[in-house]
N, C-alpha and C. Protein backbone atom coordinates (compact mmCIF):
# COMPACT_ATOMS: atom_id res chain seq x y z
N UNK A 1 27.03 15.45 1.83
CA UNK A 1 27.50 15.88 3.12
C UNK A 1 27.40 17.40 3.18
N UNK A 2 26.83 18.24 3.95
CA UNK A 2 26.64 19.34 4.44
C UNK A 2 28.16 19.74 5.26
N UNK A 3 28.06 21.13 4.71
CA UNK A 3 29.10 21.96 4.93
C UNK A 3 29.00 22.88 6.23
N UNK A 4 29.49 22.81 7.84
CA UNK A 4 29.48 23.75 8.24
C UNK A 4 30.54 24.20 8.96
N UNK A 5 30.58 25.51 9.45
CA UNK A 5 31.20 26.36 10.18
C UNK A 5 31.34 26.72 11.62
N UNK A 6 32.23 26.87 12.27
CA UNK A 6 32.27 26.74 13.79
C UNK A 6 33.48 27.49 14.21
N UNK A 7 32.99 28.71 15.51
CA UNK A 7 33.80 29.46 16.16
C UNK A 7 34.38 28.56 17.04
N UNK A 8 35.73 28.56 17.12
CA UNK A 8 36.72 27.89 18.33
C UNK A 8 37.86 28.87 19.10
N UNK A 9 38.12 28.88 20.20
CA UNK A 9 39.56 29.37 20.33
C UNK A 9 40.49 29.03 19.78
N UNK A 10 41.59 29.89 19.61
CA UNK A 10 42.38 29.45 18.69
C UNK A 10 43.31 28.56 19.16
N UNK A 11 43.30 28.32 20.53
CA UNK A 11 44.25 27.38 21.59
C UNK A 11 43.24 26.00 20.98
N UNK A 12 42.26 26.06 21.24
CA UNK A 12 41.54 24.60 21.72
C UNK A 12 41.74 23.91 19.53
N UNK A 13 41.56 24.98 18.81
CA UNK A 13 42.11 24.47 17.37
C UNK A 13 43.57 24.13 16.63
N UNK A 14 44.49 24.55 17.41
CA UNK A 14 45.45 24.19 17.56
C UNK A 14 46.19 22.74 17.88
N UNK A 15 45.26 22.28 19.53
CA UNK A 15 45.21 21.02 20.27
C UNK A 15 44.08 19.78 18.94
N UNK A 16 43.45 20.55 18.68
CA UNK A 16 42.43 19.66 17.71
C UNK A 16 43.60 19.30 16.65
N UNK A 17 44.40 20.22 16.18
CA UNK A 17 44.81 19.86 14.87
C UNK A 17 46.08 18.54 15.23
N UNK A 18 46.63 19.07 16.57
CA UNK A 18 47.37 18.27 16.88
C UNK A 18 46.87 17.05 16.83
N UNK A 19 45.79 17.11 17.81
CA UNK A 19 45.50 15.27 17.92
C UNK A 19 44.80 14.89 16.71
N UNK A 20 44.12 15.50 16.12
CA UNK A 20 44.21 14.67 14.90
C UNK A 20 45.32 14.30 14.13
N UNK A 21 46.10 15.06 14.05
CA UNK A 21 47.11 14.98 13.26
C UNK A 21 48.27 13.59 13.70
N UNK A 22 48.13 13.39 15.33
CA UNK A 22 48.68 12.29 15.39
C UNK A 22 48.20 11.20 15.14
N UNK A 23 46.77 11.20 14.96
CA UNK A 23 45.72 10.35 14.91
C UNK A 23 45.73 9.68 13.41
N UNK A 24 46.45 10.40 12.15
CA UNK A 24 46.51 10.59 11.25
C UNK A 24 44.74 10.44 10.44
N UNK A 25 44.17 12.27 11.31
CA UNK A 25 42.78 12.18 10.63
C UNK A 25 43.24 13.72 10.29
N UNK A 26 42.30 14.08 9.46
CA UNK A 26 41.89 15.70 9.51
C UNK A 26 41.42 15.97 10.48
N UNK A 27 41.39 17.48 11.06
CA UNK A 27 40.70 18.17 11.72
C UNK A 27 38.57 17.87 11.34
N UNK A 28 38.44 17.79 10.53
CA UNK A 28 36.78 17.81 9.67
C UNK A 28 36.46 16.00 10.25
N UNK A 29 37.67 15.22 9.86
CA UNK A 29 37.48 13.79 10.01
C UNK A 29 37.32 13.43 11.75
N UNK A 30 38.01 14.16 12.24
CA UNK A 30 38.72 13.90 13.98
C UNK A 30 37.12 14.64 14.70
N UNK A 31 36.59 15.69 14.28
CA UNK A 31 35.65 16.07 14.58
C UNK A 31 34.38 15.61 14.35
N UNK A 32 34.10 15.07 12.96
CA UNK A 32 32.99 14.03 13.15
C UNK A 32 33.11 13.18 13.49
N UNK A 33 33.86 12.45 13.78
CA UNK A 33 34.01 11.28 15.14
C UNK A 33 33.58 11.87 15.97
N UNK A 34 34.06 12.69 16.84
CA UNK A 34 33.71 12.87 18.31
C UNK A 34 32.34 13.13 17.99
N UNK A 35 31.93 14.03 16.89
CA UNK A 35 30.05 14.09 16.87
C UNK A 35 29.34 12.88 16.72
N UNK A 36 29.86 11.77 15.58
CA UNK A 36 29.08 10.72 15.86
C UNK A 36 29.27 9.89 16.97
N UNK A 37 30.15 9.63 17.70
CA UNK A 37 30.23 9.44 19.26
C UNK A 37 29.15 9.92 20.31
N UNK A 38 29.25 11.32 20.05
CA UNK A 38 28.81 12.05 21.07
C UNK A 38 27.27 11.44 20.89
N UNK A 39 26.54 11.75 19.61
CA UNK A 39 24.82 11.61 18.89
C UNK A 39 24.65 10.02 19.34
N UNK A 40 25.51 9.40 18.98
CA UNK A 40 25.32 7.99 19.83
C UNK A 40 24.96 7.69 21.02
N UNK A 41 25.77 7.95 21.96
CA UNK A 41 25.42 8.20 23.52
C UNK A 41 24.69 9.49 23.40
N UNK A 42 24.28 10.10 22.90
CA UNK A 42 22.58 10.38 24.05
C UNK A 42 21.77 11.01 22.96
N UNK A 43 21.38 9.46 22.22
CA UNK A 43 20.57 9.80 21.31
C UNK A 43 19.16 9.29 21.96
N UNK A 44 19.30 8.66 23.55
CA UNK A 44 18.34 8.73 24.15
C UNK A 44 17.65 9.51 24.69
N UNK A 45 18.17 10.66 24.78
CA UNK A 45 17.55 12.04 24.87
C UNK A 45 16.21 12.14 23.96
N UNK A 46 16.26 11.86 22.92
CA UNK A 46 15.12 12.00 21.62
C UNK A 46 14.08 11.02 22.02
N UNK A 47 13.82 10.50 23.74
CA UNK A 47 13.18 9.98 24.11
C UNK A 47 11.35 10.60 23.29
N UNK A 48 11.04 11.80 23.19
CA UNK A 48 9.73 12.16 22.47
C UNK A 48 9.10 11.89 21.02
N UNK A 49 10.41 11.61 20.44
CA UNK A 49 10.17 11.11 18.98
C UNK A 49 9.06 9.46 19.14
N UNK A 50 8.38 9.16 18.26
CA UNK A 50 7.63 8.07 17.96
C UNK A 50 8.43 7.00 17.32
N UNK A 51 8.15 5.61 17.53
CA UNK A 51 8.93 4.83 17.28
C UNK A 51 9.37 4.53 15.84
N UNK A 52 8.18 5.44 15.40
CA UNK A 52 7.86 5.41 13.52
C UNK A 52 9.30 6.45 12.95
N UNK A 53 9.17 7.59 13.22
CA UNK A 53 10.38 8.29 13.25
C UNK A 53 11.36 8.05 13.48
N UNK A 54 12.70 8.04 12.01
CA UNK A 54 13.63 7.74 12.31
C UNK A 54 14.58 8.67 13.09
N UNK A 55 15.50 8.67 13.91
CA UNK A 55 16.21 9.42 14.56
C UNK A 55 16.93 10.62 13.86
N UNK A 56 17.07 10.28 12.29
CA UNK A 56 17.93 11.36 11.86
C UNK A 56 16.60 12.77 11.19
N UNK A 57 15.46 12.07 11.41
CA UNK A 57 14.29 13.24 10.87
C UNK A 57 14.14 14.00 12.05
N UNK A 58 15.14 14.25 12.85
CA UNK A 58 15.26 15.05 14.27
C UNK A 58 15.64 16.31 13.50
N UNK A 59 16.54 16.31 12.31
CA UNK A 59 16.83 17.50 12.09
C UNK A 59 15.84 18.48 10.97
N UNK A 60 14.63 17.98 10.78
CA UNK A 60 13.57 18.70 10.31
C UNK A 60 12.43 19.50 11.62
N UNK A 61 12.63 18.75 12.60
CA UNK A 61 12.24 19.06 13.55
C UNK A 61 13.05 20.32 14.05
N UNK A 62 14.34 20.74 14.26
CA UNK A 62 14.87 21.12 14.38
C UNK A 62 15.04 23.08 13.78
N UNK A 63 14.66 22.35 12.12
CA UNK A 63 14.99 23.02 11.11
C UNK A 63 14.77 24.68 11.73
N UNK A 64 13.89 24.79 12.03
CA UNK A 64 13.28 26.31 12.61
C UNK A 64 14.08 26.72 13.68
N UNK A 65 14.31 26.07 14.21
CA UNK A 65 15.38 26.76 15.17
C UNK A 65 16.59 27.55 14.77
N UNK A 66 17.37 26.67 13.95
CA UNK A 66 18.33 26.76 13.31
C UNK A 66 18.40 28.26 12.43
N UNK A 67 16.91 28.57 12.07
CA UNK A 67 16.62 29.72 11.21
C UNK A 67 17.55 31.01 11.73
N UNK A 68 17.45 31.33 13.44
CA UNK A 68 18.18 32.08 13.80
C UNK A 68 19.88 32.22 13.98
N UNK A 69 20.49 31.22 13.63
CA UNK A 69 21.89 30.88 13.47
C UNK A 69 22.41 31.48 11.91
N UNK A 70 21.36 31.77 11.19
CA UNK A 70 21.82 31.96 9.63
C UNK A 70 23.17 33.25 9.76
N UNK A 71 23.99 33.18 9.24
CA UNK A 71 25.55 33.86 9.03
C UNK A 71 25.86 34.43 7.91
N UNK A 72 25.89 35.61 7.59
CA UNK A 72 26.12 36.10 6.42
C UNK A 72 27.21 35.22 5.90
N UNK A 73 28.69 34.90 6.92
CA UNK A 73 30.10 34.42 6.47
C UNK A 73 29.80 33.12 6.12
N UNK A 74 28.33 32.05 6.04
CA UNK A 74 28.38 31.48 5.66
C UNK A 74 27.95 31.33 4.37
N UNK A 75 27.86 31.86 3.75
CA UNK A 75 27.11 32.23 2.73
C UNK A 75 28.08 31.35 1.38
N UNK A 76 29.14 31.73 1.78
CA UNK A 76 30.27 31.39 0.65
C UNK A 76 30.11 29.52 0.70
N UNK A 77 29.10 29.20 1.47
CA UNK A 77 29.06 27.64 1.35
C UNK A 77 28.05 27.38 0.48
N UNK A 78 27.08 28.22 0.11
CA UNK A 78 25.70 28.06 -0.48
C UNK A 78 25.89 27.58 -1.96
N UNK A 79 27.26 27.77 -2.65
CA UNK A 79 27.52 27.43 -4.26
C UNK A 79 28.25 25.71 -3.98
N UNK A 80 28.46 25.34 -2.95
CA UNK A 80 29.33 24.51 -2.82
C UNK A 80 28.38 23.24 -2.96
């Protein structure tokens, strides 16, 4: 499992921790839900991919984009 990082307000992380917390998930757990939710419903978007291609080799496709997001502060994930 890949490690990442994400700017939030500190109001809207607060409300996250809450509802997870009633939810009895983590914040990390409560949030990949809503992502695999979300990748579910509109993974029809990836309408261009070939039928041969599996949906998750979207993120090699991807990969280059991503190049410009690189974070020094993430760095401390690279030993992990």
């Amino acid at each position: 499992m890949g490690v990442m990082s994400i700017r939030i307000k500190d109001k809207n992380k607060k409300l996250l921790k809450i509802i997870a917390s009633y939810e009895g998930k983590t914040i990390g757990g409560f949030i990949e839900e809503l992502l695999e939710d979300y990748i579910e419903k509109n993974k029809d978007r990836l309408h261009f991919l070939t039928p041969q291609v599996e949906t998750f080799d979207v993120t090699g496709l991807s990969a280059q984009a991503f190049l410009d997001w690189d974070n020094k502060e993430d760095e401390i994930y690279d030993k992990l």
